[in-house]
Protein backbone atom coordinates (compact mmCIF):
# COMPACT_ATOMS: atom_id res chain seq x y z
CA UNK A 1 12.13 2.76 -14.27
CA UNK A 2 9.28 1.00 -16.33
CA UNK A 3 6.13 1.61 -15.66
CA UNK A 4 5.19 -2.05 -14.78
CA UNK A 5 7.62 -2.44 -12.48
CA UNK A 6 6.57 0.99 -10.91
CA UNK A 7 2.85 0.04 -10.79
CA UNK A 8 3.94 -3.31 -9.25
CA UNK A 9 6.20 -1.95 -6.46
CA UNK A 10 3.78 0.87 -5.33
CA UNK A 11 1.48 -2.28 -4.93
CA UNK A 12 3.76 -3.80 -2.57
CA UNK A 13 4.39 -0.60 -1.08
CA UNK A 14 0.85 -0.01 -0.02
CA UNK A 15 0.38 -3.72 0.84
CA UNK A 16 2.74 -3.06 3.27
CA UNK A 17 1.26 0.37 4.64
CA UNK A 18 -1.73 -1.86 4.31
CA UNK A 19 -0.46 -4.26 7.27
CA UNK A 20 0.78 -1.52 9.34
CA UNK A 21 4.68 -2.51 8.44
CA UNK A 22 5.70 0.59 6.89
CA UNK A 23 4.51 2.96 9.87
CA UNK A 24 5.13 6.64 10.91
CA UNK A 25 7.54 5.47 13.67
CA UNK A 26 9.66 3.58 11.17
CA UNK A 27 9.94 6.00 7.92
CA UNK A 28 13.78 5.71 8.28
CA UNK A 29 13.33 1.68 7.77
CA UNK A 30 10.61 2.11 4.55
CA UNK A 31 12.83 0.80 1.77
CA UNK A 32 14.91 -1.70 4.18
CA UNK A 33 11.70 -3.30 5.33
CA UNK A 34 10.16 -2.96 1.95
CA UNK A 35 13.03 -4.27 -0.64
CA UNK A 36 15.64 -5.67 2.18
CA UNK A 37 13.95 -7.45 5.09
CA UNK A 38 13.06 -10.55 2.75
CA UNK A 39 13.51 -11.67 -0.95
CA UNK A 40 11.37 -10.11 -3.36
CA UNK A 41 10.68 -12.87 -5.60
CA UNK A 42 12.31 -16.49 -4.84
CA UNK A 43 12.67 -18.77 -7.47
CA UNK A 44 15.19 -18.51 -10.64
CA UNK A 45 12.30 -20.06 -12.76
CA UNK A 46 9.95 -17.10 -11.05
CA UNK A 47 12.61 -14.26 -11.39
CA UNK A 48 13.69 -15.04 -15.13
CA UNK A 49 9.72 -14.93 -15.93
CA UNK A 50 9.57 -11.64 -13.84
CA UNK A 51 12.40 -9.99 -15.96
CA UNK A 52 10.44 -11.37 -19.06
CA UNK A 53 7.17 -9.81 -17.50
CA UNK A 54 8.83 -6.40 -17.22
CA UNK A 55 10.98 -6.78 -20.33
CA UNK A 56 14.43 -6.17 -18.73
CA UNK A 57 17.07 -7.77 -19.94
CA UNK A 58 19.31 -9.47 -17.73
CA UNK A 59 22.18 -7.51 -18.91
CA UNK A 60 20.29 -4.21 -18.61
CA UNK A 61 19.49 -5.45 -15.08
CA UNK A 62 23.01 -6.71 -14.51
CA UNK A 63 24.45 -3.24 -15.30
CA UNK A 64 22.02 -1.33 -13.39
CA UNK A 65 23.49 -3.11 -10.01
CA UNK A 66 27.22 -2.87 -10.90
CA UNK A 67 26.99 0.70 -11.46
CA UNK A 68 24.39 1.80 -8.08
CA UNK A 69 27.30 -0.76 -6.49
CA UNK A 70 30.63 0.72 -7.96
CA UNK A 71 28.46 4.58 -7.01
CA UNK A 72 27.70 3.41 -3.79
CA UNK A 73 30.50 1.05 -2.10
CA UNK A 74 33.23 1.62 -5.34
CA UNK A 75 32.84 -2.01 -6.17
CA UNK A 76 30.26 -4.78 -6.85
CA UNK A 77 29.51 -7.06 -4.47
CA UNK A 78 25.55 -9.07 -5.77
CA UNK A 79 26.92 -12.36 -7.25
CA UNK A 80 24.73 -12.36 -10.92
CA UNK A 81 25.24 -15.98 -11.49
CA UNK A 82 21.65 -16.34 -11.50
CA UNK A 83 17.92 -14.69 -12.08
CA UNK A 84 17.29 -14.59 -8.09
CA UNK A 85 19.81 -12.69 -6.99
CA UNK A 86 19.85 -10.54 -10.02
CA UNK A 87 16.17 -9.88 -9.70
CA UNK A 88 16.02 -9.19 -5.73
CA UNK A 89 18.64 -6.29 -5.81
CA UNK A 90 17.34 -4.99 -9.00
CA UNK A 91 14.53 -4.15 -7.36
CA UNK A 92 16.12 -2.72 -4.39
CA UNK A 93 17.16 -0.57 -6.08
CA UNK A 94 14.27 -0.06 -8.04
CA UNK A 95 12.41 0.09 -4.66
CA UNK A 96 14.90 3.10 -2.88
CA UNK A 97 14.59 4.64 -6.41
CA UNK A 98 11.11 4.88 -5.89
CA UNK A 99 10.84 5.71 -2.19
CA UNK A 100 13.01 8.34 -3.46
CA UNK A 101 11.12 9.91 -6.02
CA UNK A 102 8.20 9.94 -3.25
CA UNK A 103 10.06 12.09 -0.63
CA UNK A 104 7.24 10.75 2.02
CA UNK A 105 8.17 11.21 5.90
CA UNK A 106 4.25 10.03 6.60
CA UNK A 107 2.33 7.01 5.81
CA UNK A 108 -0.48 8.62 5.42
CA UNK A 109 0.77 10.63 2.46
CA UNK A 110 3.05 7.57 1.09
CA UNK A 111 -1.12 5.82 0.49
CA UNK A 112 -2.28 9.03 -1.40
CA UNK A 113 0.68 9.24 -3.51
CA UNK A 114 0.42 5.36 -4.38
């Protein structure tokens, strides 16, 4: 994962330990409320400048979700006719790659590692 988009995830990670969503009765739900409960970024104007912001390619971010898909559910299911849909399960998967990499089962230890 790039390091902006890591930097800018963590960000809306702790917002949202920030606000009390992401809580210590809900550490099963972290990446569902974080990356699932709501559209990242809305827009295809606002997506294809986010890609451009992060430099991914669209194909780069294209392939990323057919291959977690075809790994996970043994086909693809995100339509990638456009930058909004591309760029919201990009970074879901981006996001549960990061929650990942955290292995946090506390809040309070999720904010020190961000």
């Amino acid at each position: 994962m790039q390091n902006t988009i890591r930097l800018e995830l963590e960000s809306h990670i702790l917002s949202l330990v920030n606000d009390e969503v992401l809580t210590n009765d809900n550490v099963d739900e972290w990446h569902h409320l974080a990356f699932n409960e709501d559209y990242y970024l809305i827009g295809y104007w606002n997506c294809e400048q986010w890609l451009n912001k992060h430099d991914v390619s669209v194909f780069e971010a294209i392939s990323t979700i057919q291959e977690y898909e075809q790994d996970n559910f043994g086909e693809s299911y995100t339509k990638v006719d456009n930058a909004e849909s591309v760029v919201n399960m990009y970074v879901y998967i981006m996001g549960e790659e990061l929650l990942t990499s955290l292995d946090c089962d506390d809040v309070e230890v999720l904010r020190e590692d961000l």
